[in-house]
Protein backbone atom coordinates (compact mmCIF):
# COMPACT_ATOMS: atom_id res chain seq x y z
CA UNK A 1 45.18 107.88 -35.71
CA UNK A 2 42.48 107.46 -33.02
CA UNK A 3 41.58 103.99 -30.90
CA UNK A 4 38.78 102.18 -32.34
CA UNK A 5 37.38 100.94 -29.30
CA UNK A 6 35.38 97.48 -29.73
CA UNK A 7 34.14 97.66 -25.50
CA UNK A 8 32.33 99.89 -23.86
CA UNK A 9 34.55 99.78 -20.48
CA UNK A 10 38.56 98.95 -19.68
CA UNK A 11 40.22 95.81 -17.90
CA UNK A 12 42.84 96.96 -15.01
CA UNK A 13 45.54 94.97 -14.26
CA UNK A 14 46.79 94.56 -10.81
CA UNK A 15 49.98 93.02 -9.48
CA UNK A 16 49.41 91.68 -6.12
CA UNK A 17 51.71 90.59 -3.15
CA UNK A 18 49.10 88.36 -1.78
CA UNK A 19 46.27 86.65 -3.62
CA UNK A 20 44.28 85.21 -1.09
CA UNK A 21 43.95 88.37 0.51
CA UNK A 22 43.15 90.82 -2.73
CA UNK A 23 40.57 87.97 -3.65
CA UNK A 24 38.90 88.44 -0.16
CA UNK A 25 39.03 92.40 -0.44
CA UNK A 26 37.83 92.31 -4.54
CA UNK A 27 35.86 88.96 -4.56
CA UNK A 28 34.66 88.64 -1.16
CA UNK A 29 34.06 91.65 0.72
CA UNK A 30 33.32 94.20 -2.67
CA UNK A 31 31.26 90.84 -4.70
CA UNK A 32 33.20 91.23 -8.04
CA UNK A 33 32.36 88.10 -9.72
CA UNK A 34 34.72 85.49 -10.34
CA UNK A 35 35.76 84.96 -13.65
CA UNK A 36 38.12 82.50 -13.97
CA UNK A 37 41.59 81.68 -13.68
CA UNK A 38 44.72 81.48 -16.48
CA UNK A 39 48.27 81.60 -16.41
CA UNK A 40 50.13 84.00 -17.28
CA UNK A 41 54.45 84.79 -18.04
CA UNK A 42 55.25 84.57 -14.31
CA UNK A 43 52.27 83.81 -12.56
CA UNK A 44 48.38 83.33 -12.74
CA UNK A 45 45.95 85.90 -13.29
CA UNK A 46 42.55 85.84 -11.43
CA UNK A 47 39.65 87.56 -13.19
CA UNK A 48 37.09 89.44 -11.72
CA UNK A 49 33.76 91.33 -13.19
CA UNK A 50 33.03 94.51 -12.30
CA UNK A 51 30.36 95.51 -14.39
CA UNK A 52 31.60 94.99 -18.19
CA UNK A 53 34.85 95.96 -16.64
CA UNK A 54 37.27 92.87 -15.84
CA UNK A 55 39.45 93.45 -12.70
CA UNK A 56 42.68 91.49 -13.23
CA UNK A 57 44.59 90.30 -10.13
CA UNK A 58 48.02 89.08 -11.24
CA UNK A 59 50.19 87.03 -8.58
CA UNK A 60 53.38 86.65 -9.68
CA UNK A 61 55.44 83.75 -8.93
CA UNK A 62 58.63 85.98 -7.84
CA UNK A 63 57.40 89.31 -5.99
CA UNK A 64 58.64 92.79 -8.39
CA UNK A 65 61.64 93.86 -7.68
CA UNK A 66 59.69 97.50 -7.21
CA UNK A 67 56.72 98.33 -4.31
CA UNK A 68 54.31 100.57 -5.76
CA UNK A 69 54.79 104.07 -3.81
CA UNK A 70 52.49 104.27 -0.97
CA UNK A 71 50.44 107.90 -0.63
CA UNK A 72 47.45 107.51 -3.08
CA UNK A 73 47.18 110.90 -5.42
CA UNK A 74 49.91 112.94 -3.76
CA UNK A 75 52.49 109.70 -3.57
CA UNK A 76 53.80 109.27 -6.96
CA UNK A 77 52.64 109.98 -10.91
CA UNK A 78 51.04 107.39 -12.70
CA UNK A 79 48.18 104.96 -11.80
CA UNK A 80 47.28 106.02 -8.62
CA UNK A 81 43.43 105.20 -7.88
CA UNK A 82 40.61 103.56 -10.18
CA UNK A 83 36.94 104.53 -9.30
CA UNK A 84 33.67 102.09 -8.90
CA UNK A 85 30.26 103.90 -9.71
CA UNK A 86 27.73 101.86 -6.29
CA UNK A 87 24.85 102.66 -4.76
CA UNK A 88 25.73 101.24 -1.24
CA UNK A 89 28.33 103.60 -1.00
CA UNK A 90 27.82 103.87 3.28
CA UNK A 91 27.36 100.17 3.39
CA UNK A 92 30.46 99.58 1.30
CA UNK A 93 32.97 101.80 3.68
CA UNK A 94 31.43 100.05 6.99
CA UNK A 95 31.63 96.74 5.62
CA UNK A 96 35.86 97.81 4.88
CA UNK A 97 36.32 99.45 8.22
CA UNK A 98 34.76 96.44 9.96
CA UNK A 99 37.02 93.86 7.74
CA UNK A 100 40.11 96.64 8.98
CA UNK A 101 40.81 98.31 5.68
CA UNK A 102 42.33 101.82 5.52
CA UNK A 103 39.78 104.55 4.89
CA UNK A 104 41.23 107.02 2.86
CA UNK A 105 38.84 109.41 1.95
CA UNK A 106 35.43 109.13 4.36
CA UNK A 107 32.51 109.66 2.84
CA UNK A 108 32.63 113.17 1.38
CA UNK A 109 29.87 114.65 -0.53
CA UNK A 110 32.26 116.32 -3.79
CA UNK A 111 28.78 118.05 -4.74
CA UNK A 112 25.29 117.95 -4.24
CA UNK A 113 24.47 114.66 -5.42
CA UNK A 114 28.25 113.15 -5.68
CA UNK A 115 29.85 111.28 -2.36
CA UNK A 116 32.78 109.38 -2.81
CA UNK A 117 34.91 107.42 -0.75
CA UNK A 118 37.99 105.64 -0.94
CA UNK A 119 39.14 102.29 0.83
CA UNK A 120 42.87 101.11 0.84
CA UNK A 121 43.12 97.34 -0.87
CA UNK A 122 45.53 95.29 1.23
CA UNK A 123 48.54 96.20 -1.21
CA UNK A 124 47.67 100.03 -0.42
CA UNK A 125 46.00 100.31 -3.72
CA UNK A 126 42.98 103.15 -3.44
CA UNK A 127 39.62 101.97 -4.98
CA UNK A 128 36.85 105.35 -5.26
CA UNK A 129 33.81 104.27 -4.50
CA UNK A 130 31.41 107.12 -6.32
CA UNK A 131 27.58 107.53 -5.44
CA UNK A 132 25.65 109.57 -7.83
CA UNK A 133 26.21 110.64 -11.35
């Protein structure tokens, strides 16, 4: 049995340990648009836009017992990074070194006509920023 799929993108889910500041990193400083607000078991969930893509920002009214593992790709399995296709990239990574957000890939060109970056959110969570296609 295969996934019939009924959007053309995915909605991530995000547990955060502070909301005010993942809405200034997502909302703010990167311009997702806001999409509302709802409640959800054991918190509220803040929605965000990112293209057809929703970013969901869940703040839970008692912090998980667990800390995600710190390290990006070489700290633990799982979910480790999700990737935003810009064409800013430069402007993007200033903007989140200025605002004091770990860099944790510069700017790299992967290939010619791919750079990438990615920027620590303030729970450690690594966003990719990708230029190119």
């Amino acid at each position: 049995m295969t996934a019939n799929i009924t959007k053309d993108s995915i909605d991530l889910g995000i547990v955060v340990t502070d909301i005010d500041a993942s809405l200034a990193f997502y909302r703010d400083l990167i311009g997702l648009a806001d999409d509302g607000t709802m409640p959800v078991p054991g918190g509220m969930m803040y929605r965000l836009k990112c293209g057809t893509s929703v970013v969901k920002l869940i703040s839970p009214k008692r912090p998980p017992a667990n800390a995600a593992a710190p390290g990006g790709i070489g700290g633990a399995n799982g979910y480790r990074y999700f990737t935003m296709f810009v064409s800013n990239l430069a402007e993007i990574v200033a903007e989140c070194t200025a605002a004091g957000h770990t860099i944790a890939v510069p700017v790299t060109e992967l290939r010619p006509g791919i750079t990438i970056a990615i920027v620590e959110d303030p729970d450690g969570n690594w966003v990719e920023f990708v230029a190119g296609h």
